[in-house]
Protein backbone atom coordinates (compact mmCIF):
# COMPACT_ATOMS: atom_id res chain seq x y z
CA UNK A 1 20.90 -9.31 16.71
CA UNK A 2 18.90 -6.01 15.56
CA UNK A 3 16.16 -6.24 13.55
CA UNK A 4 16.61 -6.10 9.62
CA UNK A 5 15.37 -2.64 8.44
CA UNK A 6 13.26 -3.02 5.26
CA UNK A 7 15.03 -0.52 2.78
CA UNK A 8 12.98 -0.61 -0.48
CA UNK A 9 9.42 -2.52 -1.62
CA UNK A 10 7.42 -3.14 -4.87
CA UNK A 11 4.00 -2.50 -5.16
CA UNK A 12 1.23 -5.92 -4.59
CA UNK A 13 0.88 -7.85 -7.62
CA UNK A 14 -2.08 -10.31 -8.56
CA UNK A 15 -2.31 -13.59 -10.48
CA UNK A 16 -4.24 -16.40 -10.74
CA UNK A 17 -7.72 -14.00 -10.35
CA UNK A 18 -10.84 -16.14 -10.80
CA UNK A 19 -14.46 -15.30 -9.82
CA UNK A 20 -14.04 -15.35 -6.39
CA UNK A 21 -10.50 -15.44 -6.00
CA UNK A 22 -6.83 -14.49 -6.26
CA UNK A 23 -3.28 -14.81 -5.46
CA UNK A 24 -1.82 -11.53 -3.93
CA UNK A 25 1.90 -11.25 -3.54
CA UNK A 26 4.54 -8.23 -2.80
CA UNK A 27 8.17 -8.23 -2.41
CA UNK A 28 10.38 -6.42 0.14
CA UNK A 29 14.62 -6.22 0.61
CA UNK A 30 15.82 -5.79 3.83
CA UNK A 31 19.64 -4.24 4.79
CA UNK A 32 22.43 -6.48 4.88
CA UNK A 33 22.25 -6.21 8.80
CA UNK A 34 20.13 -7.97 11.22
CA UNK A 35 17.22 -10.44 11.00
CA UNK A 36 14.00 -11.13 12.67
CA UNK A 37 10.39 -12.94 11.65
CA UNK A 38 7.84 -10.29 9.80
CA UNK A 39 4.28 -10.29 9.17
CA UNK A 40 2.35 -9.04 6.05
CA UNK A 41 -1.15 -7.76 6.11
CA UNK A 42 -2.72 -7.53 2.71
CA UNK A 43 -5.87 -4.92 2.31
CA UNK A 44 -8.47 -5.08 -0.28
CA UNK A 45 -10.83 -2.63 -0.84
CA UNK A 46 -13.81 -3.42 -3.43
CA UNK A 47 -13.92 -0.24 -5.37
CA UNK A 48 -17.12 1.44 -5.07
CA UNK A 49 -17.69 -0.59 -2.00
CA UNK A 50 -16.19 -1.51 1.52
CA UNK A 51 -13.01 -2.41 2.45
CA UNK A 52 -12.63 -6.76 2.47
CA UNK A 53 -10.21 -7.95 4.88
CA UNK A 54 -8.67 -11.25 3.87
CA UNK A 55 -9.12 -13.85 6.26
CA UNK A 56 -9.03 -11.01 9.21
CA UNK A 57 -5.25 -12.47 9.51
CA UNK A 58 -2.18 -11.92 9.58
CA UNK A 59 -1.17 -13.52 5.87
CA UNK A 60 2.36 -14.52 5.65
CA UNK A 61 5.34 -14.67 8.40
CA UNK A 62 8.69 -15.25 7.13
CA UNK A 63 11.44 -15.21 8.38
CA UNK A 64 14.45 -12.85 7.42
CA UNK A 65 18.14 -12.59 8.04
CA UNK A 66 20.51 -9.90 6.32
CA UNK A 67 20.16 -8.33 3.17
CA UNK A 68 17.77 -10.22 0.68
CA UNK A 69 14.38 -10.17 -0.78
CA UNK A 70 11.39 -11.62 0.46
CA UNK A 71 8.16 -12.44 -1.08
CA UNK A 72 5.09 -12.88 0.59
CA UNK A 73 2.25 -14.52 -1.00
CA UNK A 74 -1.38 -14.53 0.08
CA UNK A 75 -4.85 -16.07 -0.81
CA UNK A 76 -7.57 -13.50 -1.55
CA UNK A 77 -11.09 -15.62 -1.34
CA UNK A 78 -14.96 -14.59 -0.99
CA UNK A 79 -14.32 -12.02 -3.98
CA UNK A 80 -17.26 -10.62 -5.86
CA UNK A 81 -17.37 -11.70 -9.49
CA UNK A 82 -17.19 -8.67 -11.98
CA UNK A 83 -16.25 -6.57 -9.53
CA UNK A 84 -12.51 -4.06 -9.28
CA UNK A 85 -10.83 -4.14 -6.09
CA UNK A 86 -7.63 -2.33 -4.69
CA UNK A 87 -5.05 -4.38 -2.81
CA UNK A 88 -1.67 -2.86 -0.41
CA UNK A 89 -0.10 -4.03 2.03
CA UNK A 90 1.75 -3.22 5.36
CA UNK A 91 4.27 -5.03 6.96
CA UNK A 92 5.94 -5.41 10.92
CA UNK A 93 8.06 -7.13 12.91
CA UNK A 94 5.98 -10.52 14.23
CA UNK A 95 5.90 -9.81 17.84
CA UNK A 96 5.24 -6.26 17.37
CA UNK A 97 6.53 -2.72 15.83
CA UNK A 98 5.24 0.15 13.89
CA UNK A 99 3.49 -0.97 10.49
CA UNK A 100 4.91 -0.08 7.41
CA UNK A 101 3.76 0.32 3.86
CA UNK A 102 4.17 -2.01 1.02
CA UNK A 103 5.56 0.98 -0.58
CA UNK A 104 4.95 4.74 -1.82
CA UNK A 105 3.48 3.11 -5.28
CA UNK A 106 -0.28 3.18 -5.27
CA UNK A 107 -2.88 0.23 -4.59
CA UNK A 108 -2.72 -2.32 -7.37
CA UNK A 109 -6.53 -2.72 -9.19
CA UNK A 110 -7.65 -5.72 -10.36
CA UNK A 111 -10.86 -7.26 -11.72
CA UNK A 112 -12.39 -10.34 -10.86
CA UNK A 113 -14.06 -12.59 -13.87
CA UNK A 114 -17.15 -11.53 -15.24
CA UNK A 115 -19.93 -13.36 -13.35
CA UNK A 116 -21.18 -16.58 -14.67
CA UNK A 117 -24.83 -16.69 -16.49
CA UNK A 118 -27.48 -19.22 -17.77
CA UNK A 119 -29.68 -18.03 -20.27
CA UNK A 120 -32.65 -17.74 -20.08
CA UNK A 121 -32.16 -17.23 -16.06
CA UNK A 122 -36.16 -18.35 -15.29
CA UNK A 123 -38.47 -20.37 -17.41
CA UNK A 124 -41.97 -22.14 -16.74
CA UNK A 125 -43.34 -24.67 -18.77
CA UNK A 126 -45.67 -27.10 -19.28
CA UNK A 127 -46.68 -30.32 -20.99
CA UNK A 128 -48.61 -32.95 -21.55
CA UNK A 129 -47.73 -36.96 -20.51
CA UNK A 130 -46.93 -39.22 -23.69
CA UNK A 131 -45.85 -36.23 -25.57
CA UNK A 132 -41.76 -35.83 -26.49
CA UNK A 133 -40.57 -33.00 -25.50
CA UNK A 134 -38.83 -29.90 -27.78
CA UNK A 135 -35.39 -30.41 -25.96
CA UNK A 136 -34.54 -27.29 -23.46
CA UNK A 137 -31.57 -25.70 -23.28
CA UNK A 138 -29.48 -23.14 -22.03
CA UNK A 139 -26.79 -20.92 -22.98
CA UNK A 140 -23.83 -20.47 -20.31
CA UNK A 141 -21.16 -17.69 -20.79
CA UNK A 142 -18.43 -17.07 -18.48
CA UNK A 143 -17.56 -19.65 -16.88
CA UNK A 144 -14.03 -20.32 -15.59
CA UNK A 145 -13.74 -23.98 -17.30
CA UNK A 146 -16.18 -26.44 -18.50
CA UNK A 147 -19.36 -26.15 -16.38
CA UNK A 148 -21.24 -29.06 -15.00
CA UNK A 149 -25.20 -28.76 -14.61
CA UNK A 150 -27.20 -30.20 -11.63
CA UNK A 151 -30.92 -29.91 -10.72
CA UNK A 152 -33.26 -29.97 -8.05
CA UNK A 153 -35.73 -31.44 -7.29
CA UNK A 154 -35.02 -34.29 -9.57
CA UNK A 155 -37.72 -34.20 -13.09
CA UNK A 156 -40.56 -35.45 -13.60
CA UNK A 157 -40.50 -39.58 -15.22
CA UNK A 158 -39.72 -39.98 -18.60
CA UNK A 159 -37.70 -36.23 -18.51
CA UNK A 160 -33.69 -36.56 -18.66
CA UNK A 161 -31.24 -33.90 -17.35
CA UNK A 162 -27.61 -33.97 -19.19
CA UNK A 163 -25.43 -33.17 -16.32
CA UNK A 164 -22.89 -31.42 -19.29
CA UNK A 165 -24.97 -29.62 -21.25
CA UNK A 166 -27.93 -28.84 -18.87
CA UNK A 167 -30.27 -29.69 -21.51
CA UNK A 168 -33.59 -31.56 -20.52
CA UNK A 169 -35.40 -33.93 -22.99
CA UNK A 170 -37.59 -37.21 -23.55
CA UNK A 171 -41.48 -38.15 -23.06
CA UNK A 172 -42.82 -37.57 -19.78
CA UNK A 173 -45.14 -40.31 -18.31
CA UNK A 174 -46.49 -39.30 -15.09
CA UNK A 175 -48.19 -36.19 -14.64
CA UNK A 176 -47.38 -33.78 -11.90
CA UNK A 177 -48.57 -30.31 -10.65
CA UNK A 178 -46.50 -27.22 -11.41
CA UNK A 179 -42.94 -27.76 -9.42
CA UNK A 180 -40.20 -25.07 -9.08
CA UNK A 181 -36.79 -27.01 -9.87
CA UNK A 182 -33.38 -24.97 -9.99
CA UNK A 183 -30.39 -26.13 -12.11
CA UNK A 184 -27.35 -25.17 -11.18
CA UNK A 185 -24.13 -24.82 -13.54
CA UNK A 186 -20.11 -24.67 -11.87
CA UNK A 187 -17.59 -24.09 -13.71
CA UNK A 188 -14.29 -26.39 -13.48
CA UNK A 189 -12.16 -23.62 -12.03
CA UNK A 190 -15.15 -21.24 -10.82
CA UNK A 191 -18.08 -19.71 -11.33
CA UNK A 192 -21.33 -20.62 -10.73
CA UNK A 193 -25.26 -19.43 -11.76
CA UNK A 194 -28.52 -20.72 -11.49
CA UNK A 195 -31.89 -21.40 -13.47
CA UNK A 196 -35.34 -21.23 -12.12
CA UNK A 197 -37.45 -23.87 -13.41
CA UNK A 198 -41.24 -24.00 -13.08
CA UNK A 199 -42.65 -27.45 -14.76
CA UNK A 200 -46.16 -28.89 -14.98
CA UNK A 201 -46.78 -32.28 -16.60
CA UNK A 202 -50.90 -32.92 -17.35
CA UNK A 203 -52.16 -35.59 -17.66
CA UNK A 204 -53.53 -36.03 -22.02
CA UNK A 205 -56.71 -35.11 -22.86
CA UNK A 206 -58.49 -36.98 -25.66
CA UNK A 207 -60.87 -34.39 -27.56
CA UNK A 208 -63.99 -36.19 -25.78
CA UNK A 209 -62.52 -35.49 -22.55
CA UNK A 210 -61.87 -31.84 -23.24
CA UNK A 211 -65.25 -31.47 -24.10
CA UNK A 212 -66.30 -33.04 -20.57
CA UNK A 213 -63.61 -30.89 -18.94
CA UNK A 214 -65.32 -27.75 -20.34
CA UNK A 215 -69.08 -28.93 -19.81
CA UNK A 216 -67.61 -29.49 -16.36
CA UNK A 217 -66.46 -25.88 -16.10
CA UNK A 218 -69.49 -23.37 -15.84
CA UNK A 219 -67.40 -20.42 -16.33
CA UNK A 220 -65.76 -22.07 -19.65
CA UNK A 221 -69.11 -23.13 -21.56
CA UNK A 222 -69.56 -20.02 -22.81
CA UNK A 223 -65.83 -18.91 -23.49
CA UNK A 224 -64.94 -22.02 -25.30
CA UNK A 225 -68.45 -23.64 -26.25
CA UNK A 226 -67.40 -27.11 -28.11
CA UNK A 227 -63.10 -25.18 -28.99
CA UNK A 228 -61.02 -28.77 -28.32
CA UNK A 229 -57.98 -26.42 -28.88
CA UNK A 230 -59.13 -23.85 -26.46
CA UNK A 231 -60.27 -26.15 -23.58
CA UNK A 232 -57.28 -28.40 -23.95
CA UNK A 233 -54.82 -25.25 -23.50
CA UNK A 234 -56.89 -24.21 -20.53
CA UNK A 235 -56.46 -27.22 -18.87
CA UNK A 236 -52.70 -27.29 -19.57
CA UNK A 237 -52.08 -23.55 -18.51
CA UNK A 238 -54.85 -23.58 -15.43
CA UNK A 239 -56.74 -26.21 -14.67
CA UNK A 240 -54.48 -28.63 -13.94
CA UNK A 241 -52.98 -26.89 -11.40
CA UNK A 242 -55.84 -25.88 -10.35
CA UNK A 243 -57.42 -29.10 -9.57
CA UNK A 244 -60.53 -28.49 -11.71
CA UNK A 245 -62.24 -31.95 -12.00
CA UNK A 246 -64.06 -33.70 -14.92
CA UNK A 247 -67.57 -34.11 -13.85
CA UNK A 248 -69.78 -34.01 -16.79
CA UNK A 249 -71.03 -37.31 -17.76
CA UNK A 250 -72.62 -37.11 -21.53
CA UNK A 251 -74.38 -40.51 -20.50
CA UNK A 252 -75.97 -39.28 -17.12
């Protein structure tokens, strides 16, 4: 039996559009004579941009006999969030032919989601052990369900993370040097962004040993000369990380 001759077609439509991806589908109707498997190759083209095959395959095969409609559905995937892309399609016999278009109708546009965001995107901070913590948080827009938060490294002891809000908190008890941690939000469905996290923990100062750190520090004597607030912020900011000791020994 001849192949069926496709007569008329509909232009692509899209659904089910997240971030990254989306369902592409078209429909064709054949003549009420012959039959035969087809093929449908689905284009996209980011506007602005390049052209995005999907999967670099051939997308759906069906088979077809006499005079019907058939709908082919594909998976779009590795989409660029907030971006508009144009989708067509042709379509040919499976073992071979002369590829035809979806139909005279122009390329279907569609959007993907606006992309995800934490904000603020990159914070640094520091504090001091046996002092609570103001909690931090973050605000998260655009996300494709609830997110979920995750970080890395894990925090310092005595910090908690809330893996549903992303919010850290709590008294931290060992000091450590500045670390760069990234959190990490999904969203149930999709979308995803990130948080750069830079956090030093000092050890606590009492005011005498602020005044040692500073007699200890040639170069601070004369900025700070006997300021506990001064030298105690210095440490925090700098000298911690810097590994500046406390030498000075009143008693000595």
């Amino acid at each position: 039996m001849a192949l069926a001759e496709w007569t008329t077609g509909t232009a692509a439509t899209v659904t089910n559009i997240t971030h990254n991806t989306a369902t592409l589908s078209a429909s064709i109707t054949t003549d009420s004579t012959g039959s035969g498997e087809y093929l449908l190759y689905f284009s996209l083209f980011r506007v602005g941009g390049s052209g995005v095959a999907v999967a670099n395959n051939p997308i759906d095969r069906t088979a077809v006999n006499g005079n019907k409609t058939t709908t082919f559905t594909a998976s779009a995937s590795n989409l660029v969030c907030g971006s508009d892309y144009d989708v067509s399609g042709t379509y040919l016999p499976s073992e071979g032919g002369t590829p035809k278009g979806v139909s005279s109708n122009p390329r279907t546009r569609f959007s993907t989601l606006p992309c995800a965001t934490l904000t603020p995107s990159s914070v640094s901070v520091k504090y001091f052990t046996g002092n609570a913590i103001s909690p931090l948080t973050f605000a998260s827009a655009n996300f494709n369900g609830t997110p979920t938060f995750q970080i890395t490294p894990g925090l310092p002891t005595g910090l908690s993370f809330n893996t549903e809000t992303g919010s850290i908190s709590g008294t931290p008890t060992v000091a450590k040097t500045d670390t760069r941690h990234t959190i990490t939000a999904n969203g149930a469905v999709s979308g995803t962004a990130t948080v750069t996290l830079n956090l030093t923990v000092a050890p606590a100062l009492t005011d005498l040993e602020v005044l040692r750190y500073i007699a200890s520090q040639p170069d601070l004597i004369d900025a700070f000369g006997t300021n506990i607030a001064k030298g105690r912020q210095h440490y925090l900011d700098w000298g911690f990380n810097e590994g500046r000791k406390i030498t000075f020994d009143p008693l000595s």
